[in-house]
N, C-alpha and C. Protein backbone atom coordinates (compact mmCIF):
# COMPACT_ATOMS: atom_id res chain seq x y z
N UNK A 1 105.63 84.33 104.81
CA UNK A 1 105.01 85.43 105.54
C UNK A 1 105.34 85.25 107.02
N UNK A 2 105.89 86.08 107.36
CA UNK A 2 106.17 86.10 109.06
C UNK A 2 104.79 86.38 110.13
N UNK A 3 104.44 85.88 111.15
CA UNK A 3 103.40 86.29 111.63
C UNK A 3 103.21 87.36 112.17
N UNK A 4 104.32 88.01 112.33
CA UNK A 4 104.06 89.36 113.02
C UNK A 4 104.36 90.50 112.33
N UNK A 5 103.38 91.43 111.44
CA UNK A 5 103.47 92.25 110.70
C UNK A 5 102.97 93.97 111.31
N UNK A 6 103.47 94.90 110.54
CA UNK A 6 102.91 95.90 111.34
C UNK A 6 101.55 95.95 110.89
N UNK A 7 101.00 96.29 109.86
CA UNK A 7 99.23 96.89 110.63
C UNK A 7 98.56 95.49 110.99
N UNK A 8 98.84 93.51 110.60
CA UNK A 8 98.12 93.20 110.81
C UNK A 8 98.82 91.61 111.50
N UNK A 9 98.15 91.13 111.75
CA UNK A 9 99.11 89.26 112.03
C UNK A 9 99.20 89.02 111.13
N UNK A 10 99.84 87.66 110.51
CA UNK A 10 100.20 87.13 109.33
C UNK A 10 99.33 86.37 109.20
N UNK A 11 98.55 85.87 110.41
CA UNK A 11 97.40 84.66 110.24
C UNK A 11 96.23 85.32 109.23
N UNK A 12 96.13 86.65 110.14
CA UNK A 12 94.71 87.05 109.74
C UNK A 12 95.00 87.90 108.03
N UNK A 13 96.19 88.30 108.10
CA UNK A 13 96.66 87.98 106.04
C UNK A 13 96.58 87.20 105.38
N UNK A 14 96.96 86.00 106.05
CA UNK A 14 96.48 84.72 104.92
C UNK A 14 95.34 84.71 105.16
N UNK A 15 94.61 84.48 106.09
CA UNK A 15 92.75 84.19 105.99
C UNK A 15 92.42 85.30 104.69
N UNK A 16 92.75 86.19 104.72
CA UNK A 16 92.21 87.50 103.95
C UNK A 16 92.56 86.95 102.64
N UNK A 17 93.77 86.75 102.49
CA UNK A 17 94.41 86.57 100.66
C UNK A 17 93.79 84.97 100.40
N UNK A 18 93.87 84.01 101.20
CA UNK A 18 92.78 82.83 100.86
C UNK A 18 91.06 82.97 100.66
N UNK A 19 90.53 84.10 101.50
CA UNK A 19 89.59 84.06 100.97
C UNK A 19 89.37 84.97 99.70
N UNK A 20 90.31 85.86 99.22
CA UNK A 20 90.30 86.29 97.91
C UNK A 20 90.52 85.73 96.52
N UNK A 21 91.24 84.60 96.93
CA UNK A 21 91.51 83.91 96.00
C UNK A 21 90.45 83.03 95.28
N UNK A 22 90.50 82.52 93.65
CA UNK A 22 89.65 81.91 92.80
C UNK A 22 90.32 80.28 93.34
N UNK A 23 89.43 79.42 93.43
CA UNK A 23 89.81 77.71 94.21
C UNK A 23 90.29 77.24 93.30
N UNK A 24 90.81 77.90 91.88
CA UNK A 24 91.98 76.88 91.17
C UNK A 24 92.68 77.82 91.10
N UNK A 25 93.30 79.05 91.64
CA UNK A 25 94.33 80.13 91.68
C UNK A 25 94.70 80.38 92.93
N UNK A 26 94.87 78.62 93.98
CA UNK A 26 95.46 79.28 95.18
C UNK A 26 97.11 79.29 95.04
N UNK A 27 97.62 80.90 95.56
CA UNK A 27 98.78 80.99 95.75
C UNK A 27 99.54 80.34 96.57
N UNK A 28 100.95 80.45 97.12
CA UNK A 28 101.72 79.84 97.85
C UNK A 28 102.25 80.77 98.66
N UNK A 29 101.62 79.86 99.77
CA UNK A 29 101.80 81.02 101.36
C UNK A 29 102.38 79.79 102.65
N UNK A 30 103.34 80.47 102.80
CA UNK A 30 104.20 80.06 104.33
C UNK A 30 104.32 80.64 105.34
N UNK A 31 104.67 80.00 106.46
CA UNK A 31 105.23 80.90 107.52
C UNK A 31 106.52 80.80 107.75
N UNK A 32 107.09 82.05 107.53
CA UNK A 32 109.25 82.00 108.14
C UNK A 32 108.87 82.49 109.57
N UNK A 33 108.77 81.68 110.63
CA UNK A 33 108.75 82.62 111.87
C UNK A 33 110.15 81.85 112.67
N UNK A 34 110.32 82.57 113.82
CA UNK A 34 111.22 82.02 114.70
C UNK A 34 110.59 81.17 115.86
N UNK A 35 109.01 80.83 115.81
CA UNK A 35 108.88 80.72 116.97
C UNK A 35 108.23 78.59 116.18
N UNK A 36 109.28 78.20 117.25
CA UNK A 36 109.03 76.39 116.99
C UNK A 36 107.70 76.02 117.37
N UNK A 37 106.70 76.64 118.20
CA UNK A 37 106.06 76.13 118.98
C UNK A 37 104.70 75.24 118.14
N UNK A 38 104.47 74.03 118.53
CA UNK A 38 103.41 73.34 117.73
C UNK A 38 101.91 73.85 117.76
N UNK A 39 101.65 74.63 118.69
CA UNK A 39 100.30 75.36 118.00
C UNK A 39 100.17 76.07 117.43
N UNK A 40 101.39 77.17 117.23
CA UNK A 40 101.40 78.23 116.61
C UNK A 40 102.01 77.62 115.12
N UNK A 41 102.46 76.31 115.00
CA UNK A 41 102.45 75.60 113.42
C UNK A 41 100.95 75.26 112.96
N UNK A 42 100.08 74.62 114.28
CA UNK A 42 98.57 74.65 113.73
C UNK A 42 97.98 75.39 113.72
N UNK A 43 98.32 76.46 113.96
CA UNK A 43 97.33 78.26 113.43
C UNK A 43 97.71 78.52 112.30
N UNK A 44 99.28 78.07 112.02
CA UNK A 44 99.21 78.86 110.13
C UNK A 44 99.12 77.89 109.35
N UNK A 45 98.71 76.51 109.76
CA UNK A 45 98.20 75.65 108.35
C UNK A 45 96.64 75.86 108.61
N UNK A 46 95.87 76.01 109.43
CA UNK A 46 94.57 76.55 109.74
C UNK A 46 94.32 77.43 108.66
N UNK A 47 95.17 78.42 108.81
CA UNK A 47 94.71 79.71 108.12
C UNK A 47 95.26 79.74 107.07
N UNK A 48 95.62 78.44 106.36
CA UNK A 48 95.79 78.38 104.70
C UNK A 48 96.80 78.44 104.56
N UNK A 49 98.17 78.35 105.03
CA UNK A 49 99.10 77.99 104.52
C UNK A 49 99.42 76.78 104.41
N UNK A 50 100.34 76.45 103.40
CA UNK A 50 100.84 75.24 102.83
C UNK A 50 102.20 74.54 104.10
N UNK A 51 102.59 75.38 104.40
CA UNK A 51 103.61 75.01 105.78
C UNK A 51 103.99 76.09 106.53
N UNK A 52 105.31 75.55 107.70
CA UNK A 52 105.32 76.30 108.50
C UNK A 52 106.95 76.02 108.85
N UNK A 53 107.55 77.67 108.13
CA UNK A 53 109.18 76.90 108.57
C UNK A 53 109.54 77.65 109.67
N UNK A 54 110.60 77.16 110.09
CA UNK A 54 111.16 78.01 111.51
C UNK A 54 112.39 78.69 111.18
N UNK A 55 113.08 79.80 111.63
CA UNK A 55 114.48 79.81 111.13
C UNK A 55 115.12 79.20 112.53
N UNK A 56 116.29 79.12 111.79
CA UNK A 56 117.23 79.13 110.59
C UNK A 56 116.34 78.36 109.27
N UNK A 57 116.18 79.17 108.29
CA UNK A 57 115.63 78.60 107.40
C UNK A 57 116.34 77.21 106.58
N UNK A 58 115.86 76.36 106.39
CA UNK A 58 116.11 74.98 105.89
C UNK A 58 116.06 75.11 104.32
N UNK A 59 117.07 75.54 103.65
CA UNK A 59 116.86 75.53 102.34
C UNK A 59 116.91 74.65 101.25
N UNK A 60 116.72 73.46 102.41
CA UNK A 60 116.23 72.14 101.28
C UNK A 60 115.24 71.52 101.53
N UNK A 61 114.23 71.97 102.56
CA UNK A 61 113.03 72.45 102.89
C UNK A 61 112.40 73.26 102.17
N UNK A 62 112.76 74.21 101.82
CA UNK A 62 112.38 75.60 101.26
C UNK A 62 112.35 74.95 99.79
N UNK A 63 113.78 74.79 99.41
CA UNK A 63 113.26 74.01 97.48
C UNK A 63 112.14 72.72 97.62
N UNK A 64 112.13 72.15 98.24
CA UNK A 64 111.26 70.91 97.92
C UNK A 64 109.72 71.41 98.24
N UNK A 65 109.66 72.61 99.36
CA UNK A 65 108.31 73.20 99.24
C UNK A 65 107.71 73.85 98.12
N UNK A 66 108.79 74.65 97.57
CA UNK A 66 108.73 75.53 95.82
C UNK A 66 108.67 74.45 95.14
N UNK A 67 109.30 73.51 94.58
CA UNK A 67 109.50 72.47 93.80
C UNK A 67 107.62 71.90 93.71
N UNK A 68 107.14 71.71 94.73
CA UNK A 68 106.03 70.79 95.04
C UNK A 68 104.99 71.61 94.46
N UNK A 69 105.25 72.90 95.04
CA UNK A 69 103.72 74.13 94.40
C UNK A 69 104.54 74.17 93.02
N UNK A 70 105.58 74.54 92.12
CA UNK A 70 105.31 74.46 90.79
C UNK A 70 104.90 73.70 90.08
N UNK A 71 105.38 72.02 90.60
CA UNK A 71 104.82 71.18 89.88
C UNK A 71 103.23 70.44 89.77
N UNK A 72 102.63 70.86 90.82
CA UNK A 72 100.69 70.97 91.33
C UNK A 72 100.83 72.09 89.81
N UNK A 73 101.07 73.38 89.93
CA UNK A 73 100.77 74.41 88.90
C UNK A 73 100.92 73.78 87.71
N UNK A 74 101.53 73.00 87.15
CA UNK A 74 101.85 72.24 86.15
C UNK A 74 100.58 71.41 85.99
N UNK A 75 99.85 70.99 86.67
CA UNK A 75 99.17 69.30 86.39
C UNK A 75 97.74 70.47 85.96
């Protein structure tokens, strides 16, 4: 999820879809943003995401993040 969406932030989307969620049906939520900056990495693990990538996206980053939430779904 990018943080900057049109009608809303991306922060205040994940707060929304985390608090909708059942506490053994949490989904898998990221941030793809461009912006490196380290607080704005501790606002979207705050607000329930699992990480926070930057682009250029790291796509062996990206599998080992997928890899990690299927196999939690598994146990």
């Amino acid at each position: 999820m990018d943080l900057h969406l049109p009608e809303t932030d991306g922060l205040t989307a994940t707060q929304c879809i985390r608090q909708a969620e059942l506490p053994d049906q949490r989904g898998l939520i990221f941030a793809l943003t461009a912006s490196p900056d380290r607080s704005t990495r501790e606002c979207s693990l705050a607000a329930g995401r699992q990480d926070h990538l930057t682009k250029p996206l790291d796509f062996e980053r990206f599998r080992a993040l997928v890899g990690e939430f299927l196999r939690d779904q598994q146990r």
